[in-house]
PDB file of N, CA and C in Angstrom:
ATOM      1  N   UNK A   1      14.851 -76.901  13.894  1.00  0.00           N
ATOM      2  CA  UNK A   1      16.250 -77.068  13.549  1.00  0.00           C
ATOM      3  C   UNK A   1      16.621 -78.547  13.688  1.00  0.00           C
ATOM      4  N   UNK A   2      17.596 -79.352  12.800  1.00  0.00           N
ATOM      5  CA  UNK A   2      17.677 -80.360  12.756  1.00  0.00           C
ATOM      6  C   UNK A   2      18.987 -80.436  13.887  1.00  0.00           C
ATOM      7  N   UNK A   3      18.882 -81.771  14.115  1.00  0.00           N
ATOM      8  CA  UNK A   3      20.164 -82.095  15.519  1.00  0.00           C
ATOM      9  C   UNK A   3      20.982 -82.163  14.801  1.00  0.00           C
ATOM     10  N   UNK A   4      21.638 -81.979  13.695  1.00  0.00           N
ATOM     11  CA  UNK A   4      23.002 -81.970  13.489  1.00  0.00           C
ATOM     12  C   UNK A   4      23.252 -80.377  13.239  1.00  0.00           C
ATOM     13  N   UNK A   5      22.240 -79.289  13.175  1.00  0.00           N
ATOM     14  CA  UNK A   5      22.371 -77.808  13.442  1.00  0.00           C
ATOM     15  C   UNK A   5      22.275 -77.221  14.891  1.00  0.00           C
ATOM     16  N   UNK A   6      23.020 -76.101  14.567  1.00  0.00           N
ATOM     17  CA  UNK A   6      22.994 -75.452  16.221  1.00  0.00           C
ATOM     18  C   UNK A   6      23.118 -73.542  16.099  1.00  0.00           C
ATOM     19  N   UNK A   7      22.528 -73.137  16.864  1.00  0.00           N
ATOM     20  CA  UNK A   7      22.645 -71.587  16.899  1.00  0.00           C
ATOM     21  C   UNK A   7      23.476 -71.136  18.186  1.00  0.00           C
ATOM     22  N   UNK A   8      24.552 -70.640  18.105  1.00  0.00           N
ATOM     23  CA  UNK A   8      24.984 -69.720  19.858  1.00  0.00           C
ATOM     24  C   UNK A   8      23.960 -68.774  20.226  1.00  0.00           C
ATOM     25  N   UNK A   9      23.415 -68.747  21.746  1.00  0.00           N
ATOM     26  CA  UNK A   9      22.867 -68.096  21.505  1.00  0.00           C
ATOM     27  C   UNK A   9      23.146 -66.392  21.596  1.00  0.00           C
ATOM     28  N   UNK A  10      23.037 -65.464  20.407  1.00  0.00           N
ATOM     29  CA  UNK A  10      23.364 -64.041  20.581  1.00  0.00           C
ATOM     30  C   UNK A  10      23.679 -63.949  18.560  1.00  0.00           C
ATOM     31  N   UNK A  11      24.059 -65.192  17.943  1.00  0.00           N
ATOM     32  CA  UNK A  11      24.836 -65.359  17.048  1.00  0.00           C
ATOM     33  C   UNK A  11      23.675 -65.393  15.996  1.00  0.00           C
ATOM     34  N   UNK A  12      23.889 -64.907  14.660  1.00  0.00           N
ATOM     35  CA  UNK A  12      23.002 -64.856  13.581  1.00  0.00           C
ATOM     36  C   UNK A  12      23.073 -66.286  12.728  1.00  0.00           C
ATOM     37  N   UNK A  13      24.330 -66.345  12.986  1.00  0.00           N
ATOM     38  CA  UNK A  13      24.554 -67.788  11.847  1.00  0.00           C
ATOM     39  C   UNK A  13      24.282 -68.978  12.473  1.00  0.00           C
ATOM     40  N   UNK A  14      23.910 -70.261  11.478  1.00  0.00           N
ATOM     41  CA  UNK A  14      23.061 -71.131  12.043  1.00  0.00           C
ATOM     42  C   UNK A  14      24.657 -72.578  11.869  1.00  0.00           C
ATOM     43  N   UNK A  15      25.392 -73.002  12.388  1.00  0.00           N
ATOM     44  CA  UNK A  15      26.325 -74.197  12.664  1.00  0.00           C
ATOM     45  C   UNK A  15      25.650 -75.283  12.228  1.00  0.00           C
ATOM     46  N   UNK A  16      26.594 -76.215  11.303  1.00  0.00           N
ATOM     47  CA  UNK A  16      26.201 -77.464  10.739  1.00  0.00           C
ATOM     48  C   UNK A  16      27.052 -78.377  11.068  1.00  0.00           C
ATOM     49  N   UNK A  17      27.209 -79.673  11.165  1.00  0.00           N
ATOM     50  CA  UNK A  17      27.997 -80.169  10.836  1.00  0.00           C
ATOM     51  C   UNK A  17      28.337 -80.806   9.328  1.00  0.00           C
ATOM     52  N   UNK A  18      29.840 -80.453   9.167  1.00  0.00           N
ATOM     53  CA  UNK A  18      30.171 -80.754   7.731  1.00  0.00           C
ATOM     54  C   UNK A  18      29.704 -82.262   7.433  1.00  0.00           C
ATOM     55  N   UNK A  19      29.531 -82.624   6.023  1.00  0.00           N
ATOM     56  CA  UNK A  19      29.411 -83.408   5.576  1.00  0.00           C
ATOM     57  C   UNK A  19      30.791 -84.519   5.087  1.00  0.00           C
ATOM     58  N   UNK A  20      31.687 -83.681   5.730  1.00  0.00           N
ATOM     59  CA  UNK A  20      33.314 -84.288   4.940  1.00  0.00           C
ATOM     60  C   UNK A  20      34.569 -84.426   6.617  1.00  0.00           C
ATOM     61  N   UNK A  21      33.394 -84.466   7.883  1.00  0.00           N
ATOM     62  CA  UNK A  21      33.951 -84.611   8.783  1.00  0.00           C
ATOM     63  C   UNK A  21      34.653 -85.841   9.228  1.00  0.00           C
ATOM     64  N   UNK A  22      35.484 -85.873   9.989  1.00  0.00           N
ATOM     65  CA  UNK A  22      36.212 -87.425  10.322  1.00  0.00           C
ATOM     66  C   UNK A  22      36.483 -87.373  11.470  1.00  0.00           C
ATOM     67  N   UNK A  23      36.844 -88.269  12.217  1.00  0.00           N
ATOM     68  CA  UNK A  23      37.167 -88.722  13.632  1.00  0.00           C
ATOM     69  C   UNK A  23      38.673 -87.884  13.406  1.00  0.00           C
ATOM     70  N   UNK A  24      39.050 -88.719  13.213  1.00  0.00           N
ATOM     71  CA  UNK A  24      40.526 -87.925  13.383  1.00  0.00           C
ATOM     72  C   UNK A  24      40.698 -86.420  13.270  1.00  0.00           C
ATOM     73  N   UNK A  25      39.891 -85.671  12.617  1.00  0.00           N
ATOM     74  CA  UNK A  25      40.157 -84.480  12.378  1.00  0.00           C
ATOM     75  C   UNK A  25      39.758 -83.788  13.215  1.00  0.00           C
ATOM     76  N   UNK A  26      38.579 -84.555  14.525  1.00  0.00           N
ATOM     77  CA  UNK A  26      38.394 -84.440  15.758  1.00  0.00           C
ATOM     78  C   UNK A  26      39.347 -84.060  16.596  1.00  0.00           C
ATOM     79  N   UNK A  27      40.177 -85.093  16.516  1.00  0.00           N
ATOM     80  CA  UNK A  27      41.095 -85.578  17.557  1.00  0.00           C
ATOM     81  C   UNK A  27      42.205 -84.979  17.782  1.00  0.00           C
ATOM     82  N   UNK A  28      42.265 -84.214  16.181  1.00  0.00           N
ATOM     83  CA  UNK A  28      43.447 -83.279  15.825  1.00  0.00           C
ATOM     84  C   UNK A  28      43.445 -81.961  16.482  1.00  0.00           C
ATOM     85  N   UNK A  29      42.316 -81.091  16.445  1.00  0.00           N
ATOM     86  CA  UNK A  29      41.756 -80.207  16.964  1.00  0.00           C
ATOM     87  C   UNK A  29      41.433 -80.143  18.196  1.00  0.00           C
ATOM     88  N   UNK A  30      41.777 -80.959  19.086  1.00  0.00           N
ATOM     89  CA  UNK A  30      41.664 -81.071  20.292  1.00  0.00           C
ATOM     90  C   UNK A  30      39.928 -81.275  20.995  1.00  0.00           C
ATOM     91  N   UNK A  31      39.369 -82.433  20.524  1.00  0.00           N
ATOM     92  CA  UNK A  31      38.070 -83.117  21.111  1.00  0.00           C
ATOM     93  C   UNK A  31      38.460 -84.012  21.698  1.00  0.00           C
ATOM     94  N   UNK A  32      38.065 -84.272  22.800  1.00  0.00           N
ATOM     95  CA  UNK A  32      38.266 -85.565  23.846  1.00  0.00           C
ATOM     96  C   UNK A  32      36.658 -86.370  23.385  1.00  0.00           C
ATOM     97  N   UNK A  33      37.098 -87.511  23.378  1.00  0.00           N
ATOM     98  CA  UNK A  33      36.068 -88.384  23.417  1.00  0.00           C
ATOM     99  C   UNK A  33      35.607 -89.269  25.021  1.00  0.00           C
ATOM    100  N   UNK A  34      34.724 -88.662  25.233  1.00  0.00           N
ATOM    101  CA  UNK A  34      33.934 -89.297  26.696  1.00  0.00           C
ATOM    102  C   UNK A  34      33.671 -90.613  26.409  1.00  0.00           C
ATOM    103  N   UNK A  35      33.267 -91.199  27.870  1.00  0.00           N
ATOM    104  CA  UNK A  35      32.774 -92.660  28.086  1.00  0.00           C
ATOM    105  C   UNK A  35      31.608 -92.655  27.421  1.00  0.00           C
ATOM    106  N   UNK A  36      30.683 -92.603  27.113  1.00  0.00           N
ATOM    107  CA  UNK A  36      29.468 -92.518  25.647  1.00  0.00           C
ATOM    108  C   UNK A  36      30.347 -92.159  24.449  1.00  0.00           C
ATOM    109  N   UNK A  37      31.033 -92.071  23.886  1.00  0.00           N
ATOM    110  CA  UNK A  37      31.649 -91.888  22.593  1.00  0.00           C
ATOM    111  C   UNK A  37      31.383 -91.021  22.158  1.00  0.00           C
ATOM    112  N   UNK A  38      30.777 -89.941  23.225  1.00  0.00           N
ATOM    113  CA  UNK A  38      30.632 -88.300  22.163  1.00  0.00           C
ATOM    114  C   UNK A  38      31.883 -87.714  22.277  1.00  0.00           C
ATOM    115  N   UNK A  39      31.980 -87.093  20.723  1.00  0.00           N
ATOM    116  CA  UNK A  39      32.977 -85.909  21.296  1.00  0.00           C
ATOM    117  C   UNK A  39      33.322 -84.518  21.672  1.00  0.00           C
ATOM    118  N   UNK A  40      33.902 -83.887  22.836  1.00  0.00           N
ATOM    119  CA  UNK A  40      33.714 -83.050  23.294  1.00  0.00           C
ATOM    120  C   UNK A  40      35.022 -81.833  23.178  1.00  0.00           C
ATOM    121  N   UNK A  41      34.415 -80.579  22.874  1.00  0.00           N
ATOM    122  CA  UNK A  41      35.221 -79.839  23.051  1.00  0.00           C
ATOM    123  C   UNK A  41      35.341 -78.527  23.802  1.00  0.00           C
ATOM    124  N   UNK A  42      36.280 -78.078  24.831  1.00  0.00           N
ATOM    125  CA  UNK A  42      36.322 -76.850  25.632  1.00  0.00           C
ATOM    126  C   UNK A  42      37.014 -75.783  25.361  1.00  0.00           C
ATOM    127  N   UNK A  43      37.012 -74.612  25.203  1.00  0.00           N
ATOM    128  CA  UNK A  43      37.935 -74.014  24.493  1.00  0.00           C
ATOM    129  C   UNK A  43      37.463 -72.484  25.466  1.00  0.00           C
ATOM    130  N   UNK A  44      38.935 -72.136  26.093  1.00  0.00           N
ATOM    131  CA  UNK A  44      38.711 -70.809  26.899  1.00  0.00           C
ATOM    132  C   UNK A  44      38.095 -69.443  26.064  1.00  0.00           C
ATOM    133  N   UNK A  45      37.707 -68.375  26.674  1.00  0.00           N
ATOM    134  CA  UNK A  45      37.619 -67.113  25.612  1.00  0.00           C
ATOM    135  C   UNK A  45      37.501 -66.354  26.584  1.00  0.00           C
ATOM    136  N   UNK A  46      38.633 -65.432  25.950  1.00  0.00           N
ATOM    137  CA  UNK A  46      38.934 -64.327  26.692  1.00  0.00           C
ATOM    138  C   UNK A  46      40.224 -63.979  26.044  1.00  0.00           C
ATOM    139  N   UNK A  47      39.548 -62.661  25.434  1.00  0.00           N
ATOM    140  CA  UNK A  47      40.748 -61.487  24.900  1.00  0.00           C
ATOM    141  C   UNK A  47      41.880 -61.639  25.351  1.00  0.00           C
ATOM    142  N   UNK A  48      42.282 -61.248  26.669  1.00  0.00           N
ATOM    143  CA  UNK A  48      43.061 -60.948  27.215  1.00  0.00           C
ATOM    144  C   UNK A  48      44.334 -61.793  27.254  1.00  0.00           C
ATOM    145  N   UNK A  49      43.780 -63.225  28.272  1.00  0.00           N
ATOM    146  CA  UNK A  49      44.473 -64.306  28.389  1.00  0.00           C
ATOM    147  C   UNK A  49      43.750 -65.310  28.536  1.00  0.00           C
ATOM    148  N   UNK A  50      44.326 -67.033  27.931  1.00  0.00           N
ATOM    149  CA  UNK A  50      43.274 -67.987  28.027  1.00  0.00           C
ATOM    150  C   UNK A  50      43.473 -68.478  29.380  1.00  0.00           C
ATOM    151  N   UNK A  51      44.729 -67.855  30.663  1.00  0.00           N
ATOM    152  CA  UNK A  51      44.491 -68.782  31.552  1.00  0.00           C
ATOM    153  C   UNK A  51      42.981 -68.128  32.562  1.00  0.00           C
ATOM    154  N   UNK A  52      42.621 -66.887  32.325  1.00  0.00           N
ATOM    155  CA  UNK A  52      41.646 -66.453  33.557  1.00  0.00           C
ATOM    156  C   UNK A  52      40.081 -66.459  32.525  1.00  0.00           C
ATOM    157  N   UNK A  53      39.796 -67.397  31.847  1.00  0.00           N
ATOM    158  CA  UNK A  53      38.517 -67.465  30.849  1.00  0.00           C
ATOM    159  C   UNK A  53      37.277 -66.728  31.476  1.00  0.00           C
ATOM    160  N   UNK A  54      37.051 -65.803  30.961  1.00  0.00           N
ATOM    161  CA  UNK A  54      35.075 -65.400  31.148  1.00  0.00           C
ATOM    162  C   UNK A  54      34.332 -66.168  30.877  1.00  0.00           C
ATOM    163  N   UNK A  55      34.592 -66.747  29.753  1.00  0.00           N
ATOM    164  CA  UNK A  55      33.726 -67.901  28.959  1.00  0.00           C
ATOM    165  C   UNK A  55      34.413 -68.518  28.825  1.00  0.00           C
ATOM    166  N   UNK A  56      33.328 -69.827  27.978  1.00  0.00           N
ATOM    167  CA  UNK A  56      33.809 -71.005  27.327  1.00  0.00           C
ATOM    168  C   UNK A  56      32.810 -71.573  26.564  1.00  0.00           C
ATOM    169  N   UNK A  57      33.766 -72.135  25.503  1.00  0.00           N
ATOM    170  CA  UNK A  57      33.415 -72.333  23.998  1.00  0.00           C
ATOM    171  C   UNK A  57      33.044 -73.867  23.891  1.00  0.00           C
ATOM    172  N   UNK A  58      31.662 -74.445  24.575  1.00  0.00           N
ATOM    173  CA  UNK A  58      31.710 -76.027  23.928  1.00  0.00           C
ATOM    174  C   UNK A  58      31.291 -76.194  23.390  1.00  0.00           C
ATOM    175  N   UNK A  59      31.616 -77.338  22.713  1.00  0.00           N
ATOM    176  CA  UNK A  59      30.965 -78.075  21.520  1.00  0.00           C
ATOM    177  C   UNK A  59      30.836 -79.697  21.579  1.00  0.00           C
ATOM    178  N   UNK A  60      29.982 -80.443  21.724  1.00  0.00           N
ATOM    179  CA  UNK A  60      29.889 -81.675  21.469  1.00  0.00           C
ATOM    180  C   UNK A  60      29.422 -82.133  20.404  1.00  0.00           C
ATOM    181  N   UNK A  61      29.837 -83.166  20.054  1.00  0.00           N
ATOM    182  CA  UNK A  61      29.697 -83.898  18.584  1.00  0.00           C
ATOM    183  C   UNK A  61      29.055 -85.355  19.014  1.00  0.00           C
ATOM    184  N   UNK A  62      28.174 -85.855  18.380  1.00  0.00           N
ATOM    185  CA  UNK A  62      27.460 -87.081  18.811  1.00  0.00           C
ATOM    186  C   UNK A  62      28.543 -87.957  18.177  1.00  0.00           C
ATOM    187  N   UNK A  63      28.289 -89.671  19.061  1.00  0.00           N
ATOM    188  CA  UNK A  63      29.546 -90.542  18.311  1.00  0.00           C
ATOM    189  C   UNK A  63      29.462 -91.185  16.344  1.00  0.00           C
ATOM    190  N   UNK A  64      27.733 -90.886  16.526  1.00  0.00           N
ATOM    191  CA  UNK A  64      27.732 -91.167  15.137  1.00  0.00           C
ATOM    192  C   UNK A  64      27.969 -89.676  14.183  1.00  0.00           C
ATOM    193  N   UNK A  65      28.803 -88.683  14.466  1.00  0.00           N
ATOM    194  CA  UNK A  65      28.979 -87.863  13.973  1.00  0.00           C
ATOM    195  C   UNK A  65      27.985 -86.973  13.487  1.00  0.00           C
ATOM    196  N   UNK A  66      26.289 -87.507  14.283  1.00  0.00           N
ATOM    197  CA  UNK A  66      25.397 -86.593  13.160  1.00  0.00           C
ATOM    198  C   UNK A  66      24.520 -85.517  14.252  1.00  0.00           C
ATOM    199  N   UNK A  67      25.208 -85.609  15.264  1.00  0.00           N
ATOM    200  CA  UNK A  67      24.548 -84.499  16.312  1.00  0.00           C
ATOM    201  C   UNK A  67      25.535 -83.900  17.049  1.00  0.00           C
ATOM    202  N   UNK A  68      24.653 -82.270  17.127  1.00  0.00           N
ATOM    203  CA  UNK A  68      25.735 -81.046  17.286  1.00  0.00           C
ATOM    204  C   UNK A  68      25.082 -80.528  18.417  1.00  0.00           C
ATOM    205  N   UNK A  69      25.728 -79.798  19.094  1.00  0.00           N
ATOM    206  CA  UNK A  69      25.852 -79.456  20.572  1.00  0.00           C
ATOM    207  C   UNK A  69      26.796 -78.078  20.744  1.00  0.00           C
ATOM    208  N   UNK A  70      26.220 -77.147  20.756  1.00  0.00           N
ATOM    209  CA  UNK A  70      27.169 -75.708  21.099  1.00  0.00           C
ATOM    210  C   UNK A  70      26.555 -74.759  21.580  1.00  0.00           C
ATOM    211  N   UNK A  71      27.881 -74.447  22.293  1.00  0.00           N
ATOM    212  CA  UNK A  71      26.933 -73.376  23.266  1.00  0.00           C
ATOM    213  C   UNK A  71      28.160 -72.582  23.698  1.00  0.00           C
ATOM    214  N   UNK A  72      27.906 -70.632  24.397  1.00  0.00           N
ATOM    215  CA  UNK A  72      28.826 -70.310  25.139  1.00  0.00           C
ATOM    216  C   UNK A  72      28.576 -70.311  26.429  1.00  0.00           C
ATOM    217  N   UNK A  73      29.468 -70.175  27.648  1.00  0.00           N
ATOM    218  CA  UNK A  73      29.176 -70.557  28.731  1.00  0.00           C
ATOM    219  C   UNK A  73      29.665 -69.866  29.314  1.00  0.00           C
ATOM    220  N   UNK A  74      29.366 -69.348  31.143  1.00  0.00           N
ATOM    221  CA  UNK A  74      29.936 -68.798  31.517  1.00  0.00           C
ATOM    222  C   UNK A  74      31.438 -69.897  32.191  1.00  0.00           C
ATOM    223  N   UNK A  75      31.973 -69.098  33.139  1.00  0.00           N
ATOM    224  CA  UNK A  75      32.994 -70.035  33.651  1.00  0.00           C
ATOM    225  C   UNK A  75      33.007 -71.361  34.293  1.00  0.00           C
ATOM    226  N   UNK A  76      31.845 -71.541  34.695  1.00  0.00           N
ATOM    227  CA  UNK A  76      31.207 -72.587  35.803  1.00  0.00           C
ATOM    228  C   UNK A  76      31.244 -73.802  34.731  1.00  0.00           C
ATOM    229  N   UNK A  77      30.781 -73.513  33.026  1.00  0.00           N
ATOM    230  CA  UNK A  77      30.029 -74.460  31.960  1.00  0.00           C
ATOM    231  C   UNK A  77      28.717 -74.585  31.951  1.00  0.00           C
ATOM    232  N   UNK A  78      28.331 -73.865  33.047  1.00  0.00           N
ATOM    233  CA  UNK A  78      26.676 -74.677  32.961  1.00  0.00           C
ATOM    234  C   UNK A  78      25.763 -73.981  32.538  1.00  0.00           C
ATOM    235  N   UNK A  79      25.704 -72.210  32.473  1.00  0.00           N
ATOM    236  CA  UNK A  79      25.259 -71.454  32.146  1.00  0.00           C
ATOM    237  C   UNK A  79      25.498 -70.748  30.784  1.00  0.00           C
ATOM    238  N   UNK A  80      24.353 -71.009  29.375  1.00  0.00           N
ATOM    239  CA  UNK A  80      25.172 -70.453  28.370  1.00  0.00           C
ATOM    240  C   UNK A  80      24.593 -68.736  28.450  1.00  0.00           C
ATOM    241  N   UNK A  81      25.517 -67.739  27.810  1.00  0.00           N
ATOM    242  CA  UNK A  81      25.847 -66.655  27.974  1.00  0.00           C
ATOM    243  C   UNK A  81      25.961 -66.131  26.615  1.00  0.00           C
ATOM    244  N   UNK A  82      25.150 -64.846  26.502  1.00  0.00           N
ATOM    245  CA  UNK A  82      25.045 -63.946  25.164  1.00  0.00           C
ATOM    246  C   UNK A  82      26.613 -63.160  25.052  1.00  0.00           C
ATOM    247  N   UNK A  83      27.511 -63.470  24.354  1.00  0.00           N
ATOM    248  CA  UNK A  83      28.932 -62.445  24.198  1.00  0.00           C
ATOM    249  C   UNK A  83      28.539 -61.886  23.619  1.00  0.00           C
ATOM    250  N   UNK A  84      27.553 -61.886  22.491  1.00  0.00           N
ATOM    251  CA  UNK A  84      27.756 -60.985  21.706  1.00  0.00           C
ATOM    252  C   UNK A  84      26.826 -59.430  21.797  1.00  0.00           C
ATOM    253  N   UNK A  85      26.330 -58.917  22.867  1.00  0.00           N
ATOM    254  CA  UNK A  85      25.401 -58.496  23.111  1.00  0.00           C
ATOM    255  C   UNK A  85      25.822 -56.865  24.103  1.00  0.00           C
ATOM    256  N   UNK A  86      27.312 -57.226  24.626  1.00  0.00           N
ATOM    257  CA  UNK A  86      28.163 -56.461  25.388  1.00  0.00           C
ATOM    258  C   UNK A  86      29.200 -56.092  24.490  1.00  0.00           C
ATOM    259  N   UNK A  87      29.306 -54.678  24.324  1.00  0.00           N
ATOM    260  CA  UNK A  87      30.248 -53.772  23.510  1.00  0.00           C
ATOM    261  C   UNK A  87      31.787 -54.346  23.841  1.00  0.00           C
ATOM    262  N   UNK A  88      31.749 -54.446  25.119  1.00  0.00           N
ATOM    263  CA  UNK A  88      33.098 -54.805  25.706  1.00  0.00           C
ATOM    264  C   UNK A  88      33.955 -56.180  25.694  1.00  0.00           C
ATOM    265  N   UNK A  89      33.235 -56.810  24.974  1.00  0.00           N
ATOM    266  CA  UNK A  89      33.182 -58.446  24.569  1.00  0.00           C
ATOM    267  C   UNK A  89      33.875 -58.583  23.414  1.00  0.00           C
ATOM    268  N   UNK A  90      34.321 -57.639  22.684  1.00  0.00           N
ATOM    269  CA  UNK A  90      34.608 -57.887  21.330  1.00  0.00           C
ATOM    270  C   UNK A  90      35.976 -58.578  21.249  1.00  0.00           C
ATOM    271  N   UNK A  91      37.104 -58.562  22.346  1.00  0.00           N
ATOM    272  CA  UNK A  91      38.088 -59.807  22.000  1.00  0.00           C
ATOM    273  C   UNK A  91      37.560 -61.093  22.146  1.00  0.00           C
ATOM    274  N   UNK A  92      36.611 -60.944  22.964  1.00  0.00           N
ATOM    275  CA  UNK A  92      35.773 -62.355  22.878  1.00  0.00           C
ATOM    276  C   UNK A  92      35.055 -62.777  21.917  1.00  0.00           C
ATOM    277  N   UNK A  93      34.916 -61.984  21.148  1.00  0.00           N
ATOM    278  CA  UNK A  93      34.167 -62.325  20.449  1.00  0.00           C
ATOM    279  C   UNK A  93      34.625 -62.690  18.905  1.00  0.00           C
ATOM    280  N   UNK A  94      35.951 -62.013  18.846  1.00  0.00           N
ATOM    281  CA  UNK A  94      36.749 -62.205  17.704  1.00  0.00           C
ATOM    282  C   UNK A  94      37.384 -64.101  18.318  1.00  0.00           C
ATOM    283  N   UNK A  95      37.832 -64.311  19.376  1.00  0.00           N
ATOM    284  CA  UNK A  95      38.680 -65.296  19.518  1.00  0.00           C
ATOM    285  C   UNK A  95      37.719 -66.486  19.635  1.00  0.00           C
ATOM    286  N   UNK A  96      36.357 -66.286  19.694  1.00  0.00           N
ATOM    287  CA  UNK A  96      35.110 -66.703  19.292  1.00  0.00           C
ATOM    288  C   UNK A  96      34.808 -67.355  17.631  1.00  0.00           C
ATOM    289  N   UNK A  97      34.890 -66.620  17.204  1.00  0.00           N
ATOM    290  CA  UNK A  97      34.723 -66.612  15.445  1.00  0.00           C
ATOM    291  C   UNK A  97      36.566 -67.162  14.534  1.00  0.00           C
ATOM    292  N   UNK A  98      37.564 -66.728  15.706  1.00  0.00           N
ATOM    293  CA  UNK A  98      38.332 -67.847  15.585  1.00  0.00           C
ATOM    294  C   UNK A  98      38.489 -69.141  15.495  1.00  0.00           C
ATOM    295  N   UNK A  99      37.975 -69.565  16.499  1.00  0.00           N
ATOM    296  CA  UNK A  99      38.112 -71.069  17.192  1.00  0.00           C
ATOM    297  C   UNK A  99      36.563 -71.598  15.810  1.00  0.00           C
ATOM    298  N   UNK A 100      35.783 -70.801  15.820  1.00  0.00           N
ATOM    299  CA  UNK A 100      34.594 -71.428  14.862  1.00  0.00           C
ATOM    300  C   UNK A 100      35.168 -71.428  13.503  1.00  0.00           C
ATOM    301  N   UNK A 101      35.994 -70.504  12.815  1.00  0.00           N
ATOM    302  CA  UNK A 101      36.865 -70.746  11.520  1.00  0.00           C
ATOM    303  C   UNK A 101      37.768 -71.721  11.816  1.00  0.00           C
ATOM    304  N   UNK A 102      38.455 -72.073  12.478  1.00  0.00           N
ATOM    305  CA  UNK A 102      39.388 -73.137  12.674  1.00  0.00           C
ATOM    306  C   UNK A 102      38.555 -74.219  12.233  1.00  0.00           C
ATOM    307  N   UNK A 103      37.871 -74.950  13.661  1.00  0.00           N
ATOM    308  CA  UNK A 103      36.434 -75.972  13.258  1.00  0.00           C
ATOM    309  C   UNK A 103      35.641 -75.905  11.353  1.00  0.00           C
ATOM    310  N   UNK A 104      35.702 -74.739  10.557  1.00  0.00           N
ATOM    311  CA  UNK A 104      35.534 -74.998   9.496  1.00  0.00           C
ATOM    312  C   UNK A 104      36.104 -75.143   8.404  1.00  0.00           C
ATOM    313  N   UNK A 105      37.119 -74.608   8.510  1.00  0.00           N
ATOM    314  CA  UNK A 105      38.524 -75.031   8.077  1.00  0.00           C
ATOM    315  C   UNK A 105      39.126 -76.659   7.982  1.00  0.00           C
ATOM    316  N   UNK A 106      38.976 -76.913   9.091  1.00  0.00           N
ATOM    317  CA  UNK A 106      39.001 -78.647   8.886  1.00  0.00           C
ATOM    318  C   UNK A 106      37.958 -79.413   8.541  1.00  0.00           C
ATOM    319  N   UNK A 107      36.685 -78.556   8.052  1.00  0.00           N
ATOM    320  CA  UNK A 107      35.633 -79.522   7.967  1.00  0.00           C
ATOM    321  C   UNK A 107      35.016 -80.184   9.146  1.00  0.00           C
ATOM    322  N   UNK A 108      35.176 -79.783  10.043  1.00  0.00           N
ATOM    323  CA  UNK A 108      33.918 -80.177  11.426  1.00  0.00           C
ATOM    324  C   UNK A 108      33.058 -79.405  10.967  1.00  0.00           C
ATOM    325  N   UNK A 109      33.056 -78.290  10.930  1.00  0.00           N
ATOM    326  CA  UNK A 109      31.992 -77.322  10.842  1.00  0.00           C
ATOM    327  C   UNK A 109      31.785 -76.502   9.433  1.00  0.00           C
ATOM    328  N   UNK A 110      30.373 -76.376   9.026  1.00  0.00           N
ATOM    329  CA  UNK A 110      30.143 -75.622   7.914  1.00  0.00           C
ATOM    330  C   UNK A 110      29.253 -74.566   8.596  1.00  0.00           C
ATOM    331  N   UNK A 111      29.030 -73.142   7.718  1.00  0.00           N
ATOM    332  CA  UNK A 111      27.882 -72.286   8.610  1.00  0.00           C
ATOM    333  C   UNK A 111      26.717 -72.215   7.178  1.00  0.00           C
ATOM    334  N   UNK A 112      25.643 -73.055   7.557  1.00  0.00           N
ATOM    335  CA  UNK A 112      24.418 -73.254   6.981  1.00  0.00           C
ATOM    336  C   UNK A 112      23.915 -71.879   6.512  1.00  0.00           C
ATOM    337  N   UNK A 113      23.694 -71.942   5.159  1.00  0.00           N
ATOM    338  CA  UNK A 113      23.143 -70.801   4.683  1.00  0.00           C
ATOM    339  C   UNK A 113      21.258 -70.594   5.215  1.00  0.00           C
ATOM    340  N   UNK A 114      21.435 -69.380   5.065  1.00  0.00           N
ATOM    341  CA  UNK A 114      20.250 -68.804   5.934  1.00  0.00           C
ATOM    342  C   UNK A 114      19.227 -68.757   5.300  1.00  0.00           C
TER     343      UNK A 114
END
């Protein structure tokens, strides 16, 4: 897989980054840019409510825009975690495939045909 592709792991579809991406459209969407100039994004998941998260949704973007970084996590961040694999996951898993249509919608993200 090339570094600007990425798989979640549990997930069938393979994450690209768009070809029509921009900084700003980063910035819009809520990516913080770290002291290395990557940019980073956290995003709670959980059905229920985003303040008590099961997971979490990151994504880093390299500063030259051509390397991708995603993963789900448990609460800690450090551990990534199969949602999709537990019956009982499924608001997670919808607010999951949310936050990833958003990201393609603006062109951060395309989902690479298979």
């Amino acid at each position: 897989m090339a570094k600007d592709e990425v798989k979640v792991l549990g997930d069938e579809r393979v994450f690209k980054i768009s070809s029509k991406i921009k900084k700003y459209a980063l910035l819009d969407v809520g990516f913080v840019k770290s002291n290395r100039g990557r940019f980073q994004l956290e995003r709670p998941l959980n059905g229920e409510t985003p303040y008590g998260a099961s997971y979490k949704l990151k994504v880093t973007i390299g500063e030259d825009l051509d390397t991708l970084k995603m993963a789900v996590t448990d609460p800690s961040g450090l551990k990534a975690v199969n949602i999709f694999k537990d019956e009982k996951n499924v608001s997670v898993v919808e607010q999951f495939n949310f936050q990833i249509e958003n990201l393609v919608e603006r062109d951060i993200l395309v989902v690479a045909p298979a």
